[in-house]
N, C-alpha and C. Protein backbone atom coordinates (compact mmCIF):
# COMPACT_ATOMS: atom_id res chain seq x y z
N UNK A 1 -19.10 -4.46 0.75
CA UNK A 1 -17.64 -4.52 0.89
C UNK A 1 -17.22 -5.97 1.09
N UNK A 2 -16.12 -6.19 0.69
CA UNK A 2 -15.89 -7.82 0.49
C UNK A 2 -15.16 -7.94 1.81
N UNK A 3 -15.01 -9.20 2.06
CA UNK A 3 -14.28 -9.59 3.26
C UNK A 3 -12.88 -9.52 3.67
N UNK A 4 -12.30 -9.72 2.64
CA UNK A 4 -10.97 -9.64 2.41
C UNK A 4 -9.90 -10.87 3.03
N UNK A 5 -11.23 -12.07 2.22
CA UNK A 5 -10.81 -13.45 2.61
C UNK A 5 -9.96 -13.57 1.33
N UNK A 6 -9.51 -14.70 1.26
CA UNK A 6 -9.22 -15.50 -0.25
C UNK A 6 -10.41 -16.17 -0.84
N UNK A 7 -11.51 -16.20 -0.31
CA UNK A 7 -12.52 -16.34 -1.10
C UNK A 7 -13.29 -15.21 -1.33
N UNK A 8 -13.28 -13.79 -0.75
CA UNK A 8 -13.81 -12.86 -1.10
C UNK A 8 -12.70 -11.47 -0.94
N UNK A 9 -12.00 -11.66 -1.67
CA UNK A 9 -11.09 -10.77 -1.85
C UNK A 9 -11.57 -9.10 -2.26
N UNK A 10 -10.46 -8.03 -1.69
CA UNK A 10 -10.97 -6.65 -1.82
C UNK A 10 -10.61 -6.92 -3.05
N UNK A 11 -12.01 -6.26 -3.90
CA UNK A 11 -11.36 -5.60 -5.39
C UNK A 11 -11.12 -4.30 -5.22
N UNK A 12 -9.79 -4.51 -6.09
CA UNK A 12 -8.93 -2.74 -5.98
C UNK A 12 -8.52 -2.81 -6.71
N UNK A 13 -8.56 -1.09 -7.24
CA UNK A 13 -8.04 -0.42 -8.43
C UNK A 13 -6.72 0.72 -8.10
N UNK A 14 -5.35 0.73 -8.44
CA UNK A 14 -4.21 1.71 -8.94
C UNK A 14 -5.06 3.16 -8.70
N UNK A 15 -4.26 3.81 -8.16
CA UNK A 15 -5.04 4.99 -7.93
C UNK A 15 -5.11 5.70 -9.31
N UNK A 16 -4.24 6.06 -10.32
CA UNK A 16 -4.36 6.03 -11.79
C UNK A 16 -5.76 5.74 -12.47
N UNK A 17 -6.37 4.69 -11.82
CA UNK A 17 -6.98 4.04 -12.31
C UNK A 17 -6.84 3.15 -13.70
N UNK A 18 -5.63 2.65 -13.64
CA UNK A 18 -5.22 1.97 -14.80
C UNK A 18 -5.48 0.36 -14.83
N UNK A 19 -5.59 0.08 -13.41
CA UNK A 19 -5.20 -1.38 -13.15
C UNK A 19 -5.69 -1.78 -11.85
N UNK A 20 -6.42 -3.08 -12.33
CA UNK A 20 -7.30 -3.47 -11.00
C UNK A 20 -6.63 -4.69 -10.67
N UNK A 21 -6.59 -5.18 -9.34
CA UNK A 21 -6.20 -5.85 -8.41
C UNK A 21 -7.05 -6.44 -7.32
N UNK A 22 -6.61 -7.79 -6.88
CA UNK A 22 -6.94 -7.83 -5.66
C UNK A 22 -6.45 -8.10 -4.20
N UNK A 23 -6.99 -8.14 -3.11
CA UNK A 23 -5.86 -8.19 -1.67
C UNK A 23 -7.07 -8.97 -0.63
N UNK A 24 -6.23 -9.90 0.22
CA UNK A 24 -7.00 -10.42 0.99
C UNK A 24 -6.03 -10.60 2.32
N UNK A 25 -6.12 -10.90 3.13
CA UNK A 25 -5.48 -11.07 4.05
C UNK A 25 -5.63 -12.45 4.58
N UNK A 26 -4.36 -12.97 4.98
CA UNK A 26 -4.23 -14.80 5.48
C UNK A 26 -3.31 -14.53 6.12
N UNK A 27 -4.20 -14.55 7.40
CA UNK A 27 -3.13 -14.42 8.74
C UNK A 27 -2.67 -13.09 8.86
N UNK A 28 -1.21 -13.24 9.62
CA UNK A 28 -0.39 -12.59 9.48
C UNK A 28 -0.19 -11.25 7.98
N UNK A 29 -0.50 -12.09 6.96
CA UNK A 29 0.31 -11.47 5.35
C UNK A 29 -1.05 -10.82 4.65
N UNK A 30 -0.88 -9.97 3.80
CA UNK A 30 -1.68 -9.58 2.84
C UNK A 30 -1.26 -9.79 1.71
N UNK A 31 -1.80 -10.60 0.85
CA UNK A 31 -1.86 -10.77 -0.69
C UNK A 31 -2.42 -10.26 -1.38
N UNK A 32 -1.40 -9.64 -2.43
CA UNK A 32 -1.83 -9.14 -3.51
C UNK A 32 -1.71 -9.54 -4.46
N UNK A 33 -2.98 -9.45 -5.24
CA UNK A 33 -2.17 -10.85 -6.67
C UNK A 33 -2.78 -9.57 -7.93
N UNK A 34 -1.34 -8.91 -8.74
CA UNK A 34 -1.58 -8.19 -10.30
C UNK A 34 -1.73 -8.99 -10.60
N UNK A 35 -2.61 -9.50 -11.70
CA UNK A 35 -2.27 -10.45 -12.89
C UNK A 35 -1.65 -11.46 -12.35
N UNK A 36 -1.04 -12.28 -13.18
CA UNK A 36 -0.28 -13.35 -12.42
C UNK A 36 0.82 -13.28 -11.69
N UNK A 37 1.48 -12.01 -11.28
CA UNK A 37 1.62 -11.79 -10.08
C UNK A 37 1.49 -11.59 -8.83
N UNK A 38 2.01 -12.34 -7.83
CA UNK A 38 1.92 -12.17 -6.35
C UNK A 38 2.53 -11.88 -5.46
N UNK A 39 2.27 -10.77 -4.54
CA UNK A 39 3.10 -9.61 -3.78
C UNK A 39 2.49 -9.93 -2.43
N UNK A 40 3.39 -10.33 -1.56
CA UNK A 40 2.99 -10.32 0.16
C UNK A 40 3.24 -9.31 0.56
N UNK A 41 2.47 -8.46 1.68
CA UNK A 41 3.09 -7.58 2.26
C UNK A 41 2.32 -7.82 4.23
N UNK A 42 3.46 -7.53 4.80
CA UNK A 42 3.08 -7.34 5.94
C UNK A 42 1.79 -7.13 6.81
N UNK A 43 0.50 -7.70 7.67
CA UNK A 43 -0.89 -7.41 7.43
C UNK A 43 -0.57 -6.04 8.53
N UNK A 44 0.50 -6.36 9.41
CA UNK A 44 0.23 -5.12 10.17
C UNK A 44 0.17 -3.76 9.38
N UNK A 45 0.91 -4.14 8.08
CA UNK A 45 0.99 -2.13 7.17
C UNK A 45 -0.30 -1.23 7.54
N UNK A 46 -1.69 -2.32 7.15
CA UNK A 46 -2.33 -1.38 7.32
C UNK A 46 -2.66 -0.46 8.62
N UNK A 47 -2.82 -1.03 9.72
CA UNK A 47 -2.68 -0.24 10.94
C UNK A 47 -1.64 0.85 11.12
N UNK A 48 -0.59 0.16 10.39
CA UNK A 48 1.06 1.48 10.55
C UNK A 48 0.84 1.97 9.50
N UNK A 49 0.18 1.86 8.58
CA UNK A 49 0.36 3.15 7.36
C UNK A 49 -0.63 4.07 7.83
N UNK A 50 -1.78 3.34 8.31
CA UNK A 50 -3.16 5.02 8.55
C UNK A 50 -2.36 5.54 9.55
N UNK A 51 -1.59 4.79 10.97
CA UNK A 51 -0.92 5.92 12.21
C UNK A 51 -0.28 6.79 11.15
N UNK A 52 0.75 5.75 10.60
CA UNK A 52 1.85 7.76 10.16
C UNK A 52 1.17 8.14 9.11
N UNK A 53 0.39 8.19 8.11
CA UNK A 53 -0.75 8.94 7.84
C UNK A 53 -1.43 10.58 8.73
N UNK A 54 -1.60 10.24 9.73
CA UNK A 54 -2.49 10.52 10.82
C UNK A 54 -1.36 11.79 11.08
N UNK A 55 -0.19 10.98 11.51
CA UNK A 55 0.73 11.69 12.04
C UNK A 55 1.66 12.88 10.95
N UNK A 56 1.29 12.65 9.98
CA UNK A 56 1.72 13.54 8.93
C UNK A 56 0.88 14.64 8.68
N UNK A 57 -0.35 14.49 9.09
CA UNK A 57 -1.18 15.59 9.12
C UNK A 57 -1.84 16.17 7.86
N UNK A 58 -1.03 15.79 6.58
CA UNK A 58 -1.61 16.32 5.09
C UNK A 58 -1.18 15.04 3.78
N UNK A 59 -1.46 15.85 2.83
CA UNK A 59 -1.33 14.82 1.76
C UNK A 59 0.14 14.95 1.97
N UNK A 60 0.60 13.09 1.39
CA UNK A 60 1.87 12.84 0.88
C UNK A 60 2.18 12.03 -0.42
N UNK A 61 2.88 12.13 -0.88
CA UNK A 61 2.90 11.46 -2.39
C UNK A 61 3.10 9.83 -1.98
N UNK A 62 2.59 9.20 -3.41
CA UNK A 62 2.73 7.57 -2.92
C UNK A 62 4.36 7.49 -2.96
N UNK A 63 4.57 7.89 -4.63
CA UNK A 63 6.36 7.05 -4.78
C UNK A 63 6.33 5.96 -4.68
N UNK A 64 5.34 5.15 -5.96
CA UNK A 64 5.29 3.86 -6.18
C UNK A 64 6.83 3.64 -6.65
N UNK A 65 7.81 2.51 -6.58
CA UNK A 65 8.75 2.15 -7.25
C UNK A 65 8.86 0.39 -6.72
N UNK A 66 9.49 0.15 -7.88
CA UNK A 66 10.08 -1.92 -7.47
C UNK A 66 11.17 -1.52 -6.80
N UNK A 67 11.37 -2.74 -5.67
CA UNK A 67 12.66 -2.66 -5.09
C UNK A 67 13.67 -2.66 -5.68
N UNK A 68 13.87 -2.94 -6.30
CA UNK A 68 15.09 -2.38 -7.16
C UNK A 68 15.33 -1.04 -7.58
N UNK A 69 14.74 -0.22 -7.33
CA UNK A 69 15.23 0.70 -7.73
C UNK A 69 14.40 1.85 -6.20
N UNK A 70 15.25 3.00 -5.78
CA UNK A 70 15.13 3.79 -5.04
C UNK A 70 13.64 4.52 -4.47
N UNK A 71 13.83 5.01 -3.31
CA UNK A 71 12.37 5.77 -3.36
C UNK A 71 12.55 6.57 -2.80
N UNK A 72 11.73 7.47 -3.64
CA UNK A 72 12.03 9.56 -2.81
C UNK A 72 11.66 9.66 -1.82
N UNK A 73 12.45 10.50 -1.22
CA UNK A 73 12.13 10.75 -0.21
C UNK A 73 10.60 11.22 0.91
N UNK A 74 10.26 11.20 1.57
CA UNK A 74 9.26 11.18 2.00
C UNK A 74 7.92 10.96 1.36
N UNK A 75 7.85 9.92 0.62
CA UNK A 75 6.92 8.81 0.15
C UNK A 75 6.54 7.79 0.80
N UNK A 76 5.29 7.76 0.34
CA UNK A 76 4.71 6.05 1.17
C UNK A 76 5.60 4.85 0.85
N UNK A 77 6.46 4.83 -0.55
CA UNK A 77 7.24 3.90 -0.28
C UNK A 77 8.36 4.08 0.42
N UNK A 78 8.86 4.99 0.33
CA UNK A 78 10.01 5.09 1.20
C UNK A 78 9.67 4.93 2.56
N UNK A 79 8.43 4.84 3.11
CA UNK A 79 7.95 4.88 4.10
C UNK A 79 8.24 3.27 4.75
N UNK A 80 7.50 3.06 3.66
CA UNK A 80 7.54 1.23 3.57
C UNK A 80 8.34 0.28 3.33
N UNK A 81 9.90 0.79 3.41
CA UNK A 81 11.04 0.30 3.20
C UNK A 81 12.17 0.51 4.25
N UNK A 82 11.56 1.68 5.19
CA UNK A 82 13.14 2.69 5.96
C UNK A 82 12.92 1.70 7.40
N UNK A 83 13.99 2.18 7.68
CA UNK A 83 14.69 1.32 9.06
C UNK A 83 13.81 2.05 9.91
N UNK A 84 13.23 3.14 9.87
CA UNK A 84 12.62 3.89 11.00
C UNK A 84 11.06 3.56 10.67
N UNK A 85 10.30 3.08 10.60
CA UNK A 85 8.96 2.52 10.18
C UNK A 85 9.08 1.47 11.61
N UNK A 86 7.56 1.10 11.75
CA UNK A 86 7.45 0.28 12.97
C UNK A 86 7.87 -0.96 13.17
N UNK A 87 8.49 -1.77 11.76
CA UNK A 87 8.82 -2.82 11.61
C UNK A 87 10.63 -2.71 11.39
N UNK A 88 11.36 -1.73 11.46
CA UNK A 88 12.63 -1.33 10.87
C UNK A 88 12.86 -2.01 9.55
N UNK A 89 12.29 -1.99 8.54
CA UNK A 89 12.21 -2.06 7.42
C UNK A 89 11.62 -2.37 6.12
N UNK A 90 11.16 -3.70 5.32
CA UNK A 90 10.38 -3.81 4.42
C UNK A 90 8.83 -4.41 4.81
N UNK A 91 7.68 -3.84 4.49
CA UNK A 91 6.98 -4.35 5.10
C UNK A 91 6.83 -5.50 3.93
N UNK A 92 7.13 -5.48 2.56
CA UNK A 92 7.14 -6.48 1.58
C UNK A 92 7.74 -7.45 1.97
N UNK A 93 7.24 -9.03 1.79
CA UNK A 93 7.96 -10.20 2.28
C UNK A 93 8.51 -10.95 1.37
N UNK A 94 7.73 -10.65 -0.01
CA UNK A 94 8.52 -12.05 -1.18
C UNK A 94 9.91 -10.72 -1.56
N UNK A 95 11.11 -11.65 -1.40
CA UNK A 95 12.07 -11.00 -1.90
C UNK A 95 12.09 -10.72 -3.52
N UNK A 96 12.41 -9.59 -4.18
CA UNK A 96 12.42 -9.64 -5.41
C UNK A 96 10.94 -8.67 -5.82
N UNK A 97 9.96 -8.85 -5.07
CA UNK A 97 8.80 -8.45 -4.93
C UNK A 97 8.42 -7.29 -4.29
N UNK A 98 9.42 -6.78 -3.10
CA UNK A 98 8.93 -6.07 -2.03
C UNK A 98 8.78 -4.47 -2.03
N UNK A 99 9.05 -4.18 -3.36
CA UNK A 99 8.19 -2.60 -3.54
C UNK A 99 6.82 -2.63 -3.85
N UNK A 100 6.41 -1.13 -4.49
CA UNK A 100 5.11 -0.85 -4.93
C UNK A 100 4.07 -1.05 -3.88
N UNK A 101 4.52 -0.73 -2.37
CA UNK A 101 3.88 -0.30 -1.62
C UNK A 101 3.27 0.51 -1.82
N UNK A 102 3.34 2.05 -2.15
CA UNK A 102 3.27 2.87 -2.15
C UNK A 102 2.04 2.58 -3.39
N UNK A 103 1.97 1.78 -4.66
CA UNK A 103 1.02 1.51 -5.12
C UNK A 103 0.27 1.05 -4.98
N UNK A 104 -0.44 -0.07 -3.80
CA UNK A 104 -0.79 -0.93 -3.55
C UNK A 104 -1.90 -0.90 -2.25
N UNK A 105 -0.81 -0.48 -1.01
CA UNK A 105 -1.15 -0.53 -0.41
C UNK A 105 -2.58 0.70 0.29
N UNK A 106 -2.31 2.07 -0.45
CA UNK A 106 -2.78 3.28 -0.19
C UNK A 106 -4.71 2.88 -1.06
N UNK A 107 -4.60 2.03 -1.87
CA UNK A 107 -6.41 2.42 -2.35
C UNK A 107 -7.00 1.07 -1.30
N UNK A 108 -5.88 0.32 -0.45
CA UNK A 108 -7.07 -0.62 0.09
C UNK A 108 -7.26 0.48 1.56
N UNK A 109 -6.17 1.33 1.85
CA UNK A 109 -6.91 1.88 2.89
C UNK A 109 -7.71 2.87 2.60
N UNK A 110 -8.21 3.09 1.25
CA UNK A 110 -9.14 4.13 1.12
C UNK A 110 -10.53 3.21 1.26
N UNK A 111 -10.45 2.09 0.56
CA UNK A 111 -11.30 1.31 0.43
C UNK A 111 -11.83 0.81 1.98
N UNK A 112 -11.14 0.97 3.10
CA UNK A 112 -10.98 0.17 4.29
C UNK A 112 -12.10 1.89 4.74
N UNK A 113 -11.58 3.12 4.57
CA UNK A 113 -12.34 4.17 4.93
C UNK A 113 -11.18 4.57 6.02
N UNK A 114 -10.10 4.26 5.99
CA UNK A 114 -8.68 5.15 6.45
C UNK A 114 -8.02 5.92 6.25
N UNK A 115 -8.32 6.48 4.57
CA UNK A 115 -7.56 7.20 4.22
C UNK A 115 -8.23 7.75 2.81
N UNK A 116 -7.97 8.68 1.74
CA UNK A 116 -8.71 9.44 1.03
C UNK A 116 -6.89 9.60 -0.08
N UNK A 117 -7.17 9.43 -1.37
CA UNK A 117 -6.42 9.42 -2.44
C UNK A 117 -6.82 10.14 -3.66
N UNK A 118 -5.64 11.01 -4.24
CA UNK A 118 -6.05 11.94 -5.18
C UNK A 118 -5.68 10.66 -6.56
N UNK A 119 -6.47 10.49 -7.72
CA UNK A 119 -6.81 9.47 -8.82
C UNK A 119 -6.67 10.48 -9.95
N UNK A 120 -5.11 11.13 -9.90
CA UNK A 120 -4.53 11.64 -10.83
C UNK A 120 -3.52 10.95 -12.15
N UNK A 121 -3.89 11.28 -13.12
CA UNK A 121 -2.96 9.99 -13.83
C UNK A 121 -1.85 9.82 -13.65
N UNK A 122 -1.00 10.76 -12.80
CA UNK A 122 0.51 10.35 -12.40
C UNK A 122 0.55 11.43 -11.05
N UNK A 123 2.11 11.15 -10.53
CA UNK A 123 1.78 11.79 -8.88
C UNK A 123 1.05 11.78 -7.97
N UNK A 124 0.64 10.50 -7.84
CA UNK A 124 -1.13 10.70 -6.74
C UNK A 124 -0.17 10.79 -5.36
N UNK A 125 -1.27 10.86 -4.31
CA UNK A 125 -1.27 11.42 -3.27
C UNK A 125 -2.07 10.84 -2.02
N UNK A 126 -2.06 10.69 -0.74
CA UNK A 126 -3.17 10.19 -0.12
C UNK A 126 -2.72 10.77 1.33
N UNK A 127 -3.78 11.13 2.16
CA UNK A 127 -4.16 11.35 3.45
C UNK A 127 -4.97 10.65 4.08
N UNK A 128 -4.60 10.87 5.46
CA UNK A 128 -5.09 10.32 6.53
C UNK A 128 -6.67 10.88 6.46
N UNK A 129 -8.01 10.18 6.82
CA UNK A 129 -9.46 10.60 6.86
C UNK A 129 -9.77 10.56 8.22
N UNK A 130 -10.85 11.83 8.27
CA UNK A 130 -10.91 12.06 9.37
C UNK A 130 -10.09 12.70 10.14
């Protein structure tokens, strides 16, 4: 398992399995870099996404979407955007950038051994492990 430095970054794959990525953490932030894109997100998510995980008790859908555009209701992104989350709102930090939580963030906590994801080609899903 990699370190999840910037010199040894998690390799991660889209639960789809369409598209691989990687995430490391510096400091505070987690980076994610698609392609030549780069997405910060909050480092605390992962600790607050496995709690309400935990606290949800079963599978919930991701509801990947870009900020720009909405997220259904009781989704990991909507999760990762609402005023009621532990941070009262985006855990995404580059403005313009700050969705696709819900894509992103759910295979490094599978990868971390926090959580367990269904790798359906559309609608995936993930629970709390253990």
């Amino acid at each position: 398992m990699a370190e999840g430095t910037k010199s040894d970054p998690w390799q991660l794959t889209t639960p789809p399995g369409t598209s691989s990525y990687t995430m490391y953490r510096e400091g505070d932030e987690l980076v994610c870099q698609v392609g030549s894109t780069k997405l910060t997100y909050q480092a605390r998510a992962i600790d607050d996404l496995a709690a309400w995980l935990r606290e949800q008790g079963d599978w919930v859908p991701l509801g990947a979407a870009d900020e720009q555009k909405p997220a259904a209701d009781g989704t990991v992104e909507a999760w990762g955007r609402s005023e009621t989350n532990p941070v009262g709102g985006w855990y995404g930090l580059r403005k313009g950038y700050r969705g696709r939580f819900g894509m992103y963030l759910p295979p490094l906590l599978e990868a971390l051994g926090l959580a367990e994801l269904t790798h359906d080609p559309r609608n995936n899903r993930v629970r709390a492990k253990g």
